[in-house]
N, C-alpha and C. Protein backbone atom coordinates (compact mmCIF):
# COMPACT_ATOMS: atom_id res chain seq x y z
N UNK A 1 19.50 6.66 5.30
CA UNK A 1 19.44 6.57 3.86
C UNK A 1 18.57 7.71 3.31
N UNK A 2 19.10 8.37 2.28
CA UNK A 2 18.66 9.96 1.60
C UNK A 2 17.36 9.12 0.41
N UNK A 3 16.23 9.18 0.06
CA UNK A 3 15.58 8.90 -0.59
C UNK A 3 15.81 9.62 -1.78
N UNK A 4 14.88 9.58 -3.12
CA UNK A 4 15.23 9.94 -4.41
C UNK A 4 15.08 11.31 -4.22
N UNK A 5 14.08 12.33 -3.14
CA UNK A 5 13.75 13.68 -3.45
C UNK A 5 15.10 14.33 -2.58
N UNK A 6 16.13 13.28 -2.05
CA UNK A 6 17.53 14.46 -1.76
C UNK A 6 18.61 14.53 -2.81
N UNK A 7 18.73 13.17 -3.62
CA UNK A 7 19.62 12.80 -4.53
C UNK A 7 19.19 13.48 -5.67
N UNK A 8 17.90 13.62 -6.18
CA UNK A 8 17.54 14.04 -7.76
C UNK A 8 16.94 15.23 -7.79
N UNK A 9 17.45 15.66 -8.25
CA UNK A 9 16.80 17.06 -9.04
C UNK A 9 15.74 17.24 -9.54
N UNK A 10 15.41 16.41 -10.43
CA UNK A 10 14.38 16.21 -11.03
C UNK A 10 13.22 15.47 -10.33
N UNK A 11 12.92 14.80 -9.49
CA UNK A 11 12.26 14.11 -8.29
C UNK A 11 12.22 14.88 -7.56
N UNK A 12 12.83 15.98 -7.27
CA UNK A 12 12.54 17.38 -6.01
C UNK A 12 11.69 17.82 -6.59
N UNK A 13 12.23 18.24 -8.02
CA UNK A 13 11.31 19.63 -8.74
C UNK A 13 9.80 18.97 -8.51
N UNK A 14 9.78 17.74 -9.22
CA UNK A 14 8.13 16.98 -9.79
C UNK A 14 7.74 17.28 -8.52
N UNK A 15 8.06 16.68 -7.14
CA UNK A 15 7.36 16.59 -5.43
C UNK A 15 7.16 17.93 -5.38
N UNK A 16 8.17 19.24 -5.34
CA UNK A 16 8.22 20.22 -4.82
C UNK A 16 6.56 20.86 -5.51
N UNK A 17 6.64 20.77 -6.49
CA UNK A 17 5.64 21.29 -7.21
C UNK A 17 4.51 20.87 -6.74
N UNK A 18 4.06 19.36 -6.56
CA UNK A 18 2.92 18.85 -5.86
C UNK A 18 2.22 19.25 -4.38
N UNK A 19 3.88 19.54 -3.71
CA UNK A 19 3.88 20.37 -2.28
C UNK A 19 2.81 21.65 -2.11
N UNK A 20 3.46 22.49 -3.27
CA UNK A 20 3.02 23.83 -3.52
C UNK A 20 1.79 24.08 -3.65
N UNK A 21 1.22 22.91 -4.77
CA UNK A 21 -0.23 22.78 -4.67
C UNK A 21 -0.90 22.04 -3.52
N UNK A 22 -0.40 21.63 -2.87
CA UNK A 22 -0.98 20.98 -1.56
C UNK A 22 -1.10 22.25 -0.75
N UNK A 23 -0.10 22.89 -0.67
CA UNK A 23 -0.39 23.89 0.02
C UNK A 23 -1.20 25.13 -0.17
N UNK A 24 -0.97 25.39 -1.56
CA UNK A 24 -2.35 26.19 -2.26
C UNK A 24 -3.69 25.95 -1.89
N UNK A 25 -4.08 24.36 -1.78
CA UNK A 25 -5.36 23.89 -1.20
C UNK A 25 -5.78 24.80 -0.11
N UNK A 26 -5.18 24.38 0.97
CA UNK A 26 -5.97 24.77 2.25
C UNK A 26 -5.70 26.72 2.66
N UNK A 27 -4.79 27.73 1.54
CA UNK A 27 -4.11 28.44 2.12
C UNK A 27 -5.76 29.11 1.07
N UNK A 28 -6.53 28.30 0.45
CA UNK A 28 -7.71 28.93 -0.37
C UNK A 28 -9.02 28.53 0.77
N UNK A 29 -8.62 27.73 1.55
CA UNK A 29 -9.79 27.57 2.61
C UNK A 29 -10.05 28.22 3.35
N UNK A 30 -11.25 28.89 3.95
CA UNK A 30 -10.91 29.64 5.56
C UNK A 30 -12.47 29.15 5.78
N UNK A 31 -12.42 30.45 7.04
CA UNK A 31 -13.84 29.36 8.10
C UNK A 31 -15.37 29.52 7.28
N UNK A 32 -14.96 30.59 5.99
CA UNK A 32 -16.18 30.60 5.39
C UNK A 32 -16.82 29.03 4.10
N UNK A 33 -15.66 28.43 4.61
CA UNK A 33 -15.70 27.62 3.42
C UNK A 33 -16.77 26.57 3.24
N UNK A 34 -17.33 26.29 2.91
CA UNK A 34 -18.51 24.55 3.17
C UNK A 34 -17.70 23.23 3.17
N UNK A 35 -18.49 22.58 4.31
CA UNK A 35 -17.81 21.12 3.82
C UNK A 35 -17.68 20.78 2.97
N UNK A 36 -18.35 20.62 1.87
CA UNK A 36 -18.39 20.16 0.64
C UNK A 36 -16.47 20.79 0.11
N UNK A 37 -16.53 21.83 0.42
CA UNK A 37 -15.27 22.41 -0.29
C UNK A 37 -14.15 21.85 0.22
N UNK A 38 -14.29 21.61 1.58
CA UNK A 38 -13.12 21.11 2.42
C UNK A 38 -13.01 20.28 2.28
N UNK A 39 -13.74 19.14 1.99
CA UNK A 39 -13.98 17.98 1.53
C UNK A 39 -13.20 17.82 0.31
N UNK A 40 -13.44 18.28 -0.97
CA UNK A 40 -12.94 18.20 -2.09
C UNK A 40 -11.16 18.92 -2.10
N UNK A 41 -10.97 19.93 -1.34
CA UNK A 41 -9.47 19.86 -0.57
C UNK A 41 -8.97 19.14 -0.16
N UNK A 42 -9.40 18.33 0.42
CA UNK A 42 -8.61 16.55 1.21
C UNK A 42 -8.53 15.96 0.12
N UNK A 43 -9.75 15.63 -0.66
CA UNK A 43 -9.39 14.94 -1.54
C UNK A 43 -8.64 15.21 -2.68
N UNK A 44 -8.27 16.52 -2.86
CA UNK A 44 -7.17 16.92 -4.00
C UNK A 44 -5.75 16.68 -3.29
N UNK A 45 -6.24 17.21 -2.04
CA UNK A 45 -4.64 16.58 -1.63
C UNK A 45 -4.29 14.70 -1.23
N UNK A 46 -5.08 14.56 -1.18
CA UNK A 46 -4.90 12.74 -0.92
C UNK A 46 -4.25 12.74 -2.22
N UNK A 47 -4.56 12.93 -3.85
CA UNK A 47 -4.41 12.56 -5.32
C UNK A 47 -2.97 13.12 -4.70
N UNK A 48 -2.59 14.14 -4.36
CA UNK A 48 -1.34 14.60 -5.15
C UNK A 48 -0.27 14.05 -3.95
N UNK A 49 -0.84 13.31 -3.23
CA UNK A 49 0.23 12.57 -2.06
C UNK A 49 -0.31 11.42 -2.63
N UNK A 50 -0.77 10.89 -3.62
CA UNK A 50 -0.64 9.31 -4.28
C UNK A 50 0.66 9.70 -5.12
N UNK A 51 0.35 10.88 -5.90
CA UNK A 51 1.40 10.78 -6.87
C UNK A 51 2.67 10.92 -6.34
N UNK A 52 2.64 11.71 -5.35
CA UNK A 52 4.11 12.22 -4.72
C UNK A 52 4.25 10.70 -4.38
N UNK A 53 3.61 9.81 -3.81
CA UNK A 53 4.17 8.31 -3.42
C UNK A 53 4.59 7.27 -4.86
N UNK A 54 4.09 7.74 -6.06
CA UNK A 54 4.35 6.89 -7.07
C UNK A 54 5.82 7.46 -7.55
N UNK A 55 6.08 8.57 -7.13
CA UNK A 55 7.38 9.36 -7.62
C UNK A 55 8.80 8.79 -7.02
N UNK A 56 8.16 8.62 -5.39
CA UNK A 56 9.56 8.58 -4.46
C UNK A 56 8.63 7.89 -3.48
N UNK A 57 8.47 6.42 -3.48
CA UNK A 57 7.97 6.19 -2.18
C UNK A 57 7.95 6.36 -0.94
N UNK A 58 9.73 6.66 -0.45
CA UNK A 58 9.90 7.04 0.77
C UNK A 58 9.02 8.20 1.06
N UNK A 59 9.64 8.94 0.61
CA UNK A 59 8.83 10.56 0.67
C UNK A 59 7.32 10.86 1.07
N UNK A 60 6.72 9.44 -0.06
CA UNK A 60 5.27 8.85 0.27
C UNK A 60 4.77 9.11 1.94
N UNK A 61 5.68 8.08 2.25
CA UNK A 61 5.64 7.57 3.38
C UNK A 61 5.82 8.60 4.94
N UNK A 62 6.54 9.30 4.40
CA UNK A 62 7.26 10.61 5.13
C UNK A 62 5.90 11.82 5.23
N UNK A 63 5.49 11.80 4.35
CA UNK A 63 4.11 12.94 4.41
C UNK A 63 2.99 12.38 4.71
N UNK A 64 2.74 10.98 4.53
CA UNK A 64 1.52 10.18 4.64
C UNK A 64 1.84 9.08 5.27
N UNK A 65 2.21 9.27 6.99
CA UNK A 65 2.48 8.03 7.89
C UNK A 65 1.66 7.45 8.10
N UNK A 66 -0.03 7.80 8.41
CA UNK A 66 -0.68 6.64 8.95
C UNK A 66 -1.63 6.17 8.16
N UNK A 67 -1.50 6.57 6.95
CA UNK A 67 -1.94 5.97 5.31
C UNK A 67 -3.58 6.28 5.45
N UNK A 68 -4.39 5.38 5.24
CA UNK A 68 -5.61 5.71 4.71
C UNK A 68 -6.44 5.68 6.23
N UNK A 69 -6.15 5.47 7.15
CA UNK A 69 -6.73 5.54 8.46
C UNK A 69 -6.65 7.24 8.76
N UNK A 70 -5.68 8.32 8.14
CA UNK A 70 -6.24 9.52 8.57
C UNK A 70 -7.17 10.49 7.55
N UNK A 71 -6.95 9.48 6.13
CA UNK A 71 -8.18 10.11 5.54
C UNK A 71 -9.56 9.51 5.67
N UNK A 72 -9.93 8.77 5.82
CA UNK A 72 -10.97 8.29 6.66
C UNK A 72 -11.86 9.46 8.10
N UNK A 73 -11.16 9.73 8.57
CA UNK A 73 -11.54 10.58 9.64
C UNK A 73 -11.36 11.91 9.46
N UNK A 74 -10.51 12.12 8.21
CA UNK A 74 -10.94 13.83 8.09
C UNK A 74 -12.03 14.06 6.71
N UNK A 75 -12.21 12.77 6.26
CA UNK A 75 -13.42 13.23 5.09
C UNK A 75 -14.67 12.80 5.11
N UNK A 76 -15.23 12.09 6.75
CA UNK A 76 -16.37 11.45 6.95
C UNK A 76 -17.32 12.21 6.51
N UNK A 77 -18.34 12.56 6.27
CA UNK A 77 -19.75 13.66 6.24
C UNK A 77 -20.29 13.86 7.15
């Protein structure tokens, strides 16, 4: 079964866009960066994989399989 981001156009564009900035995140990180920064990168991308899940749940689900158990362990201090 094709979820809403193969069928709609408009549900690609909204995700695709969220993608882009997900990927913008970390492509602004490198090894000079502080935790603090990397930190606030996870957490911009956690927001925009809530929204991508309020858009098209499957899709949700598809980028964010093991749900809040792997942000937990990449944003400890």
């Amino acid at each position: 079964m094709k979820g809403k981001y193969h069928t709609d156009e408009n549900i690609k564009s909204q995700i695709d866009i969220r993608l882009k900035e997900m990927a913008s995140l970390f492509a602004n990180t490198g090894k000079d960066s502080t935790r603090k920064e990397l930190h606030a990168a996870y957490r911009a991308e956690w927001k925009l994989m809530d929204e991508i899940s309020q858009i098209d749940y499957d899709f949700g689900k598809i980028i964010r399989p093991y749900g809040d158990k792997e942000w937990m362990t990449t944003t400890k201090s």
